[in-house]
PDB file of N, CA and C in Angstrom:
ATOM      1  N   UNK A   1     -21.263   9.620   6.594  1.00  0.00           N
ATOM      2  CA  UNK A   1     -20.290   9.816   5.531  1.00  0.00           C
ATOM      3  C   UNK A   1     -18.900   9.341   5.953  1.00  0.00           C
ATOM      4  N   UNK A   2     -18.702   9.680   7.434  1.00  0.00           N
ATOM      5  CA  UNK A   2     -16.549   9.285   7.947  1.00  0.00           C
ATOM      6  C   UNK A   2     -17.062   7.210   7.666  1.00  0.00           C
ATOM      7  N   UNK A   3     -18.457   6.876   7.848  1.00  0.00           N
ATOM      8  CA  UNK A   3     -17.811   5.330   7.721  1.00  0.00           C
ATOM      9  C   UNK A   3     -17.757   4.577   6.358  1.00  0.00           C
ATOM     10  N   UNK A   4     -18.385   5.649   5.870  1.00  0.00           N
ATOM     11  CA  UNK A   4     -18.596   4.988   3.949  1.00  0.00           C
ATOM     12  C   UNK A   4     -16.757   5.558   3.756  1.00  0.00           C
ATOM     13  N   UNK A   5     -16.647   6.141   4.061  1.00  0.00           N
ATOM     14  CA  UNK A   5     -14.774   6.232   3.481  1.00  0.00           C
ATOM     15  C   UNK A   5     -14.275   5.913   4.257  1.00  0.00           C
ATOM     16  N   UNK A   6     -14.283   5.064   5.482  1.00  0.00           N
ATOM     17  CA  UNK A   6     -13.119   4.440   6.262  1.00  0.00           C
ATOM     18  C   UNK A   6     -13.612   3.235   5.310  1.00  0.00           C
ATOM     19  N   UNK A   7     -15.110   2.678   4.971  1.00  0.00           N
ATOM     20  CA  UNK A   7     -15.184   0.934   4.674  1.00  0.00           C
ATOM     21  C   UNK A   7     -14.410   1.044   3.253  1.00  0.00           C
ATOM     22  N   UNK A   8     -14.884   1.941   2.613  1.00  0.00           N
ATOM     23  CA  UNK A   8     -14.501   2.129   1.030  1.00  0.00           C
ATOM     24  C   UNK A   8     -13.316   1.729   0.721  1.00  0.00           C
ATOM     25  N   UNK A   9     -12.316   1.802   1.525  1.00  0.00           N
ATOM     26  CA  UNK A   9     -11.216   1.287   0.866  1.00  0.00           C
ATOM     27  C   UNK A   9     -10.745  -0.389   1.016  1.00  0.00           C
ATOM     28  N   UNK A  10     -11.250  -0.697   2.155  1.00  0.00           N
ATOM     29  CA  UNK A  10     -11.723  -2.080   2.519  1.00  0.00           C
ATOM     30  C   UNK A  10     -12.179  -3.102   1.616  1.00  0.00           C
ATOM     31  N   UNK A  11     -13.411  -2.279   1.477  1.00  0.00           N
ATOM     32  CA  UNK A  11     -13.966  -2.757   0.195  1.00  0.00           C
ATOM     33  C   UNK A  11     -13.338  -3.087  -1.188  1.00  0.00           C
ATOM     34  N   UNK A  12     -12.377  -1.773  -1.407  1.00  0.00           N
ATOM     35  CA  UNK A  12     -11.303  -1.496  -3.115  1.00  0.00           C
ATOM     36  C   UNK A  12     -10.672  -2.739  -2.978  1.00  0.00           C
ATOM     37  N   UNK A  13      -9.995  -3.129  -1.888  1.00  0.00           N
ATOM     38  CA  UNK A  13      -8.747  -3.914  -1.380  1.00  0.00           C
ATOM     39  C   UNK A  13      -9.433  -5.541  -1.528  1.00  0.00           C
ATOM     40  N   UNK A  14     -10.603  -5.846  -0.969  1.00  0.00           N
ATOM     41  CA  UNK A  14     -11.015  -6.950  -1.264  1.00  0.00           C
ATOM     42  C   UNK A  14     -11.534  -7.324  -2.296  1.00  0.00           C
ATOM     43  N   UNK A  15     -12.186  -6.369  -3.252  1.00  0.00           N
ATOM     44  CA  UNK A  15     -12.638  -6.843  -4.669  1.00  0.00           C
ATOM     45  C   UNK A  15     -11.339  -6.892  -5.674  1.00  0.00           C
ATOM     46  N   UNK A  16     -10.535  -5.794  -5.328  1.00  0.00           N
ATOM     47  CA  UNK A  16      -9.393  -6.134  -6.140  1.00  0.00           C
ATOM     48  C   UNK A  16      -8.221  -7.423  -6.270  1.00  0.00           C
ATOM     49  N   UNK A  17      -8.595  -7.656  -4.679  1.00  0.00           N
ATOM     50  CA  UNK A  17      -8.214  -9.049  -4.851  1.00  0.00           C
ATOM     51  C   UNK A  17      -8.296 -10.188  -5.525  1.00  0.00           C
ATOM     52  N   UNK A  18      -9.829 -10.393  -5.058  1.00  0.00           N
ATOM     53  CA  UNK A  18     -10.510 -11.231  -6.205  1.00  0.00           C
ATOM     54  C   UNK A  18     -10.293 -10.997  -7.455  1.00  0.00           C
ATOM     55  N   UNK A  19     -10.138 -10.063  -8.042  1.00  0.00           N
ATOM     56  CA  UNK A  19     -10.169 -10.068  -9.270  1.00  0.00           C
ATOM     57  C   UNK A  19      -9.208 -10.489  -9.669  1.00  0.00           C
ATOM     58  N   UNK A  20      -7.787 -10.187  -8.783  1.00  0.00           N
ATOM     59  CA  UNK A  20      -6.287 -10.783  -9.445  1.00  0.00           C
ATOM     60  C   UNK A  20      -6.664 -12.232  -8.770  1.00  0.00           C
ATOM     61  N   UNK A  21      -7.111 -12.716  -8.287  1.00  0.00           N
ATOM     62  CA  UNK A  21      -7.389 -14.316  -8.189  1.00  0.00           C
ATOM     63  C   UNK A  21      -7.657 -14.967  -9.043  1.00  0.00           C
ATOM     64  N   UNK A  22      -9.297 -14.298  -9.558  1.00  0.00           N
ATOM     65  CA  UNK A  22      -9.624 -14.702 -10.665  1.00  0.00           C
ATOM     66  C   UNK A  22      -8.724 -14.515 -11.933  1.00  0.00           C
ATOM     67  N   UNK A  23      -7.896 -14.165 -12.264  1.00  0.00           N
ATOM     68  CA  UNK A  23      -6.938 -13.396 -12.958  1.00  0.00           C
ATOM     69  C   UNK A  23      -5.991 -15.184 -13.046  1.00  0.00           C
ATOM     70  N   UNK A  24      -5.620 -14.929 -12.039  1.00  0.00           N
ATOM     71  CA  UNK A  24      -4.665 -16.087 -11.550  1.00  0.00           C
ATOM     72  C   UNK A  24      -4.647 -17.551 -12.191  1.00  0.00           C
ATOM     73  N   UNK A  25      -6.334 -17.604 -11.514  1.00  0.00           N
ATOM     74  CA  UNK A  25      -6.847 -18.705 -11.586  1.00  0.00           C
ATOM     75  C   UNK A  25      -7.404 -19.336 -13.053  1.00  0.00           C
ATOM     76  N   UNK A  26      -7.648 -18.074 -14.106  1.00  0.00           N
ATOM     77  CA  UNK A  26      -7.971 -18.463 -15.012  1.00  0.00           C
ATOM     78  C   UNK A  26      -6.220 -18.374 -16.154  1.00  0.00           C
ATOM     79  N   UNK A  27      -5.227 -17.886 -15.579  1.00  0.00           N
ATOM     80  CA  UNK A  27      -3.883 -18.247 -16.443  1.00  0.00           C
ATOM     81  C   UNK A  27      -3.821 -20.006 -15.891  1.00  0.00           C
ATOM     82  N   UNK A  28      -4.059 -20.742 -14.859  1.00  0.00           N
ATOM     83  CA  UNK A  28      -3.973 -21.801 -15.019  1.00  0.00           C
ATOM     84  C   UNK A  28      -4.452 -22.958 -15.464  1.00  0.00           C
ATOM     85  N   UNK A  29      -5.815 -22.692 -15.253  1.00  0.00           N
ATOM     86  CA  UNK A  29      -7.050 -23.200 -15.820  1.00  0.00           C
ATOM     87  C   UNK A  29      -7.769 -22.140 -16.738  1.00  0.00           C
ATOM     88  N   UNK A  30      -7.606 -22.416 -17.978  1.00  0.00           N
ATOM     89  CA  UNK A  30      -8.691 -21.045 -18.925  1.00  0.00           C
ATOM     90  C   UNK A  30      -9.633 -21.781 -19.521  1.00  0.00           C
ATOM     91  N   UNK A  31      -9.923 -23.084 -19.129  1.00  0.00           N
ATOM     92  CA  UNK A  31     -11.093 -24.138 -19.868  1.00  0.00           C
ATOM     93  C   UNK A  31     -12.370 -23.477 -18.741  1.00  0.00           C
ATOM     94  N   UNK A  32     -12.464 -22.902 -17.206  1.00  0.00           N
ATOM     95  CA  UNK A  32     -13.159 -22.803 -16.568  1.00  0.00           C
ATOM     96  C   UNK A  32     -13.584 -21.657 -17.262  1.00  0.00           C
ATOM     97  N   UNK A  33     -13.120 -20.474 -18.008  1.00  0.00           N
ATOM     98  CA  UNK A  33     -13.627 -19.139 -18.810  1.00  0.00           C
ATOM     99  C   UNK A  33     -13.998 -18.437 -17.601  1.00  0.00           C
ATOM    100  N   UNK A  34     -12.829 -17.955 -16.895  1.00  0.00           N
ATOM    101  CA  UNK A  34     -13.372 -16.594 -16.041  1.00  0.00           C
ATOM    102  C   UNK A  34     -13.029 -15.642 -16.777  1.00  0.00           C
ATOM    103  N   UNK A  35     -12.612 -15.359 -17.661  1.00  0.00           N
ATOM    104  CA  UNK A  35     -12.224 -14.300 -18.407  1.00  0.00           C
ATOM    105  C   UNK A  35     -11.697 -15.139 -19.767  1.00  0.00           C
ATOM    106  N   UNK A  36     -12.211 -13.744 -21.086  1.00  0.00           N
ATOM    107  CA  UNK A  36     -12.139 -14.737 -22.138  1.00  0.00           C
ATOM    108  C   UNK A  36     -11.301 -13.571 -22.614  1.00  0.00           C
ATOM    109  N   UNK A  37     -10.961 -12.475 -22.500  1.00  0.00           N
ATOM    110  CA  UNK A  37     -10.369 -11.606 -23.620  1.00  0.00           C
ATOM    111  C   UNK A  37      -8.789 -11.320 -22.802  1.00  0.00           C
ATOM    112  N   UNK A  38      -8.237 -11.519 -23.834  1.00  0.00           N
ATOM    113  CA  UNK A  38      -6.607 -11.178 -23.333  1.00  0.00           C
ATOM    114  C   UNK A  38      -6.264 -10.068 -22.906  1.00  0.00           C
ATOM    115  N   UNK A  39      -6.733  -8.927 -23.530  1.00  0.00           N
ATOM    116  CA  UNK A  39      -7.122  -7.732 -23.417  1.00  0.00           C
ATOM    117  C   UNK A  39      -7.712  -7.311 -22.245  1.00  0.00           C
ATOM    118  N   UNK A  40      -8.375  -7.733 -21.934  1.00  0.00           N
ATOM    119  CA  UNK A  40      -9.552  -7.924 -20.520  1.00  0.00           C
ATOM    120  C   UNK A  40      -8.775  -8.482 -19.844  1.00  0.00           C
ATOM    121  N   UNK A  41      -7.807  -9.322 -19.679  1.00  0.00           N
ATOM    122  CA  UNK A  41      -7.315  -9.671 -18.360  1.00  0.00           C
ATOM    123  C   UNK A  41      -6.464  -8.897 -18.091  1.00  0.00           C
ATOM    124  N   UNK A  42      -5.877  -8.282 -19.195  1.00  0.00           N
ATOM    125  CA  UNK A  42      -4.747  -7.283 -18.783  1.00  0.00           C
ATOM    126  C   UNK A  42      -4.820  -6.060 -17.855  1.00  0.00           C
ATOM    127  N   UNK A  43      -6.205  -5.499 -18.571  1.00  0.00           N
ATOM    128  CA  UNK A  43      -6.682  -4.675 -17.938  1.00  0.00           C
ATOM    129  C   UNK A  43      -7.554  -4.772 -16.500  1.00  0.00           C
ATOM    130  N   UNK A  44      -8.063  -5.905 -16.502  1.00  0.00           N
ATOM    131  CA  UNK A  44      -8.304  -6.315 -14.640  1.00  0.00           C
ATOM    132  C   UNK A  44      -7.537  -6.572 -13.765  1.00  0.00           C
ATOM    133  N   UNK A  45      -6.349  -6.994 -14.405  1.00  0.00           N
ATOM    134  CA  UNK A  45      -5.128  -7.324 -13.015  1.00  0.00           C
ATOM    135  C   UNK A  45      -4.493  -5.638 -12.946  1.00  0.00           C
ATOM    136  N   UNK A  46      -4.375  -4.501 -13.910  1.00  0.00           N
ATOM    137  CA  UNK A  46      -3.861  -3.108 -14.098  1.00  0.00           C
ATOM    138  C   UNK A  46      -4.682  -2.638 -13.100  1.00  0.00           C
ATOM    139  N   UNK A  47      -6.400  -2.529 -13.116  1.00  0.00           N
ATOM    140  CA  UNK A  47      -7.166  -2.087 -12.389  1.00  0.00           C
ATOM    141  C   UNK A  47      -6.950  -2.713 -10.747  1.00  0.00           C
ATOM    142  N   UNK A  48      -6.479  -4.234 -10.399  1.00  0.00           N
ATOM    143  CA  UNK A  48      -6.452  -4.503  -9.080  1.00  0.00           C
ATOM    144  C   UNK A  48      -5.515  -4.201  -8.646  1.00  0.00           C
ATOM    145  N   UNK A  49      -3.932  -4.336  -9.285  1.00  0.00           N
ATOM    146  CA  UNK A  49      -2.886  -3.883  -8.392  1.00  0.00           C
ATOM    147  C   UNK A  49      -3.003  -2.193  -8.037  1.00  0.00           C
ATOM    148  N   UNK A  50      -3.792  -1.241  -8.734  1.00  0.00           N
ATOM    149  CA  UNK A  50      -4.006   0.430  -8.909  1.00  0.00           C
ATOM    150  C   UNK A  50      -4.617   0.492  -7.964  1.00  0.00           C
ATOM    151  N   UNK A  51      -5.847  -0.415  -7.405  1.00  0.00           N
ATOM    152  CA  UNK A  51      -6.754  -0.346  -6.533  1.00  0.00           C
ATOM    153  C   UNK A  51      -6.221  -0.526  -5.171  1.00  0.00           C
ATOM    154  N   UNK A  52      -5.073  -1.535  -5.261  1.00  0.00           N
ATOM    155  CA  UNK A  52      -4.882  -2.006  -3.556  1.00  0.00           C
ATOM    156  C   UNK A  52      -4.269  -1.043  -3.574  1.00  0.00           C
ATOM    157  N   UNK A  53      -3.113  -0.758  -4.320  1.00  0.00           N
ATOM    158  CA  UNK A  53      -2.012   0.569  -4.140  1.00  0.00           C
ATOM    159  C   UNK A  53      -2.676   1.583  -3.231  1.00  0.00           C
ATOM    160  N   UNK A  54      -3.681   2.345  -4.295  1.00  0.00           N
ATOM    161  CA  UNK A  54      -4.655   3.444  -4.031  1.00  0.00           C
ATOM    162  C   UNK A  54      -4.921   3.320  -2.558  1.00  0.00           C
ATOM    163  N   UNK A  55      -5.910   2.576  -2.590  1.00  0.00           N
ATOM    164  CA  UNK A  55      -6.515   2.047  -1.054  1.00  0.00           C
ATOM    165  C   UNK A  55      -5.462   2.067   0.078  1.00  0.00           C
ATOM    166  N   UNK A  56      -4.654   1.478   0.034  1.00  0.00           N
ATOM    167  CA  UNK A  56      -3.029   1.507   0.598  1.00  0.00           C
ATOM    168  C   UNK A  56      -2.726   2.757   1.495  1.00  0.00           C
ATOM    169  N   UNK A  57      -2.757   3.687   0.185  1.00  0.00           N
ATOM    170  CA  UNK A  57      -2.596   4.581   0.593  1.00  0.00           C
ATOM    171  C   UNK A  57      -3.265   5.993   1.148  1.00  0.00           C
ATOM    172  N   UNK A  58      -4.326   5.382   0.930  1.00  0.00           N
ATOM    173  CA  UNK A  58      -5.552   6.206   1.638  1.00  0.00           C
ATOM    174  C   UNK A  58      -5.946   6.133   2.993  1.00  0.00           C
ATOM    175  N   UNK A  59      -5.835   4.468   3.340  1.00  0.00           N
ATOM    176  CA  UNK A  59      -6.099   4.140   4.190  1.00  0.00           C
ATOM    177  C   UNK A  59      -4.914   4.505   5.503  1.00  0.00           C
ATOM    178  N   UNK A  60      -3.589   4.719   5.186  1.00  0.00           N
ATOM    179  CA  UNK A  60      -2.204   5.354   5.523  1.00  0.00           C
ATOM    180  C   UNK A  60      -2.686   6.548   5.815  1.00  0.00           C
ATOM    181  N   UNK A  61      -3.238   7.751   5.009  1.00  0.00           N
ATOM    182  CA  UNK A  61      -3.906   8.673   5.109  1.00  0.00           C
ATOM    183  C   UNK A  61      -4.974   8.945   6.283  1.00  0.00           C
ATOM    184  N   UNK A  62      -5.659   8.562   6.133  1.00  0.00           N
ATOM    185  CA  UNK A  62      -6.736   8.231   7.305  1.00  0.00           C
ATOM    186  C   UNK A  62      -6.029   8.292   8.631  1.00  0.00           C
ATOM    187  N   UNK A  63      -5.486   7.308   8.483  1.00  0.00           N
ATOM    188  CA  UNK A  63      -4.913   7.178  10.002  1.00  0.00           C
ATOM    189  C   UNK A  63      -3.803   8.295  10.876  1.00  0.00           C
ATOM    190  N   UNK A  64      -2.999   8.582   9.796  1.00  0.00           N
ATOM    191  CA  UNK A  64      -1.895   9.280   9.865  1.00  0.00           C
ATOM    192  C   UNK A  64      -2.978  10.827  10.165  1.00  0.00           C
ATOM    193  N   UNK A  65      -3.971  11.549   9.424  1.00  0.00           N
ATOM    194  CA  UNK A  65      -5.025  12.614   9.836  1.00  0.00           C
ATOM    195  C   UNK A  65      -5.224  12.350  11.281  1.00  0.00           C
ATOM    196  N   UNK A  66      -5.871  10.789  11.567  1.00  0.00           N
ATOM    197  CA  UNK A  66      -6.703  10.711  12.775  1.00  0.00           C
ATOM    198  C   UNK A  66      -5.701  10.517  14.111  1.00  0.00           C
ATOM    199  N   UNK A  67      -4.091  10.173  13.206  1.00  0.00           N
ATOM    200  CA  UNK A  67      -3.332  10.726  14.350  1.00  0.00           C
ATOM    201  C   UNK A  67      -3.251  12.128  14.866  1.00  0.00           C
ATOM    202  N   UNK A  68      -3.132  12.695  14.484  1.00  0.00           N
ATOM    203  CA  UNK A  68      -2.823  14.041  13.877  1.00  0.00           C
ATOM    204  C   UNK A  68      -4.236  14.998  15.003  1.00  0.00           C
ATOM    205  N   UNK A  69      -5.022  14.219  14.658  1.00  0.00           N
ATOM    206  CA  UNK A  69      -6.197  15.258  15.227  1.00  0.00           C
ATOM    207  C   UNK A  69      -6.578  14.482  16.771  1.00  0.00           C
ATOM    208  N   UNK A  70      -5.578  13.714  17.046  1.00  0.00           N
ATOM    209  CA  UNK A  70      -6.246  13.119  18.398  1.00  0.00           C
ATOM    210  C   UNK A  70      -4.795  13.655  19.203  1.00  0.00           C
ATOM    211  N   UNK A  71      -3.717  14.777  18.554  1.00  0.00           N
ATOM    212  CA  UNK A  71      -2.450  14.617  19.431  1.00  0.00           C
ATOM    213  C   UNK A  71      -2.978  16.423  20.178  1.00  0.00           C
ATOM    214  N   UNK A  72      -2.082  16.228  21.715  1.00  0.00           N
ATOM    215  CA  UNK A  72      -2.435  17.527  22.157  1.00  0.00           C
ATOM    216  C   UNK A  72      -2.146  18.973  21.387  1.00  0.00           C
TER     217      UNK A  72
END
């Protein structure tokens, strides 16, 4: 269970990426159709920047605990 929530946020941080890539990539090129609804893109780039944030700060968390429990 401690490595599924150390990877988990790893994980948030790299799919959310992609997604604002894809995000990116289809405001420059939208003939390729990675996303077709305006609506829908809005809401996938809302969901990736929430995600790295989140993750961000979890992962801050984590560490800052595992300081915490390794000091005399």
């Amino acid at each position: 269970m401690k490595t599924i929530t150390k990877v988990l946020p790893h994980i948030s941080i790299i799919i959310s990426v992609m997604l604002i890539v894809f995000f990116v990539i289809d405001r420059f090129n939208s003939a390729m159709g990675f996303l077709d609804n305006d609506g829908a893109k809005v809401l996938i780039f809302v969901l990736g920047v929430t995600s790295i944030i989140n993750s961000i700060m979890l992962i801050a968390f984590q560490r800052r605990c595992a300081r915490l429990a390794n000091e005399p």
